[in-house]
Protein backbone atom coordinates (compact mmCIF):
# COMPACT_ATOMS: atom_id res chain seq x y z
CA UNK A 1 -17.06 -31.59 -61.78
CA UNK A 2 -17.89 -33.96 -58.93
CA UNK A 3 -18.70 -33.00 -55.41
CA UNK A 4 -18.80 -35.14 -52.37
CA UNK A 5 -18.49 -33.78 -48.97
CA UNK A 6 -16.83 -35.66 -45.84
CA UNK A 7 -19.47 -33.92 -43.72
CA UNK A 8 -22.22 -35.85 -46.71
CA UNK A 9 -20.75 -39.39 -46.15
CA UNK A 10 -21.11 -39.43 -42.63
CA UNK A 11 -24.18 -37.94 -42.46
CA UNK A 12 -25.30 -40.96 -44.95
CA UNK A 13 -23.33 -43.40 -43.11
CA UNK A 14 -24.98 -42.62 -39.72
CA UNK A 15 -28.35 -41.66 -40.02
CA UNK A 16 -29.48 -42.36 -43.41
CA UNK A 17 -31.10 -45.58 -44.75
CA UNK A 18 -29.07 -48.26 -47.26
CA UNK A 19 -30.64 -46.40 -50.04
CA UNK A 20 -29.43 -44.19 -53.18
CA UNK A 21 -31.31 -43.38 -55.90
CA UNK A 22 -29.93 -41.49 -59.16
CA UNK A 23 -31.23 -39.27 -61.36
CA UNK A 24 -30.10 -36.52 -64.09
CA UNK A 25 -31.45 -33.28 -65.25
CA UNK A 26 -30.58 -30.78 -68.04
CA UNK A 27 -28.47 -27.45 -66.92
CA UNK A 28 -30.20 -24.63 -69.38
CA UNK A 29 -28.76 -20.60 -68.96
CA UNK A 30 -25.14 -19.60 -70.63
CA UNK A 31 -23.44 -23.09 -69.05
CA UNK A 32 -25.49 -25.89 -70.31
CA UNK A 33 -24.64 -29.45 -69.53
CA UNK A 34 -26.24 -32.17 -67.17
CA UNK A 35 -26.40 -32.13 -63.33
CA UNK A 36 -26.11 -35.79 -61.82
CA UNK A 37 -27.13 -36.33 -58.28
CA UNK A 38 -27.30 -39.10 -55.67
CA UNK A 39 -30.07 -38.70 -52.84
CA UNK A 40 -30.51 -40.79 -50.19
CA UNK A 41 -33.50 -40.95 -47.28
CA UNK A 42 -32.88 -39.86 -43.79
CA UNK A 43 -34.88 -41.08 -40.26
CA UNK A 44 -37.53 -38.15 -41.37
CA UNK A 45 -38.21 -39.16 -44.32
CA UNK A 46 -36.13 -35.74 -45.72
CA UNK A 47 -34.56 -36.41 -48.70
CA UNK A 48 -30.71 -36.46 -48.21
CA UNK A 49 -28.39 -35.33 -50.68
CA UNK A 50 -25.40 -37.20 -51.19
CA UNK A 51 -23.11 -36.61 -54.51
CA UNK A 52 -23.46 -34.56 -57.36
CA UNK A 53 -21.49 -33.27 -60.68
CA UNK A 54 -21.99 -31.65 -63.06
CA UNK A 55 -21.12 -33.51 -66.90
CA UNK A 56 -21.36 -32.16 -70.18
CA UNK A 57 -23.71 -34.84 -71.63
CA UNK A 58 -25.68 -37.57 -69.74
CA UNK A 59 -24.33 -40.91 -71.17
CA UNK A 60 -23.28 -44.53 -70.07
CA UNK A 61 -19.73 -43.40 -69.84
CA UNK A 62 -20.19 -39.84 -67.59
CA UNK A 63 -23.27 -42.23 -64.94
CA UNK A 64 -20.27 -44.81 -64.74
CA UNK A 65 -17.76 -42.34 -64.01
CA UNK A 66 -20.21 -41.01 -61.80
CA UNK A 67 -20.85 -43.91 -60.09
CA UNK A 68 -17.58 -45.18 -59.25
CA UNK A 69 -16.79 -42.07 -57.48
CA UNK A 70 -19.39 -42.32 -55.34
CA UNK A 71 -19.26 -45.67 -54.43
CA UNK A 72 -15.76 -45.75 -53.89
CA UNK A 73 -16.31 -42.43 -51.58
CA UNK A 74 -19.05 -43.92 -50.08
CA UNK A 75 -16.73 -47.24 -48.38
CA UNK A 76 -19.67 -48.76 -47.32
CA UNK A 77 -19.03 -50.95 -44.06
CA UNK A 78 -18.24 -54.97 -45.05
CA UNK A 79 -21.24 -56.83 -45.57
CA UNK A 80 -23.43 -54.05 -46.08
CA UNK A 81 -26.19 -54.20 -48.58
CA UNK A 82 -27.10 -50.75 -50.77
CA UNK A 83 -29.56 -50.32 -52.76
CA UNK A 84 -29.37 -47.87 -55.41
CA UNK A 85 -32.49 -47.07 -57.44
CA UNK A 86 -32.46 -45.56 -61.15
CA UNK A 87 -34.68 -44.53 -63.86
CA UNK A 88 -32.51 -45.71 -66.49
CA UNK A 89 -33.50 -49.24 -68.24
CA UNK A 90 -30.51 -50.50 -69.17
CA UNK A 91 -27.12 -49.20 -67.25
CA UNK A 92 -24.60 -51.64 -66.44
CA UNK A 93 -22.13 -50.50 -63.69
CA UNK A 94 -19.05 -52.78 -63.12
């Protein structure tokens, strides 16, 4: 499941900075899985949250399925440079 709000994007858009980092943690209770979530920074130094979903495993195939959503939600303005950070080592995204 992937969730990405309208009301999220322009929030990002407008007062956040060119910034998204990733990260992952494990689900535990009766539905276990992996929650995936995008966070960005805002004017205050809050952290933002941008996109999540939940996956059933955390591999290269569910953080690039992952990330296409959100940067195809995101439609970042021409010419615009984003940075996204992650703790991953080696993660190609295409």
């Amino acid at each position: 499941m992937y969730v990405f709000l309208k009301a999220c994007k322009v929030g990002f858009l407008s007062g956040c900075r060119p910034f998204i980092g990733v990260d992952g943690c494990y689900l535990k209770g009766p539905n276990l899985g992996m929650l995936l979530v995008a966070v960005s920074m805002d004017g205050n130094h809050n952290i933002y949250l941008v996109a999540w979903a939940v996956v059933e495993t955390e591999n290269t195939e569910t953080w690039c399925w992952f990330m296409d959503l959100l940067i195809e939600d995101i439609q970042k303005p021409e010419g615009a440079v984003l940075t996204i950070m992650s703790d991953r080592q080696k993660v190609r995204f295409i």
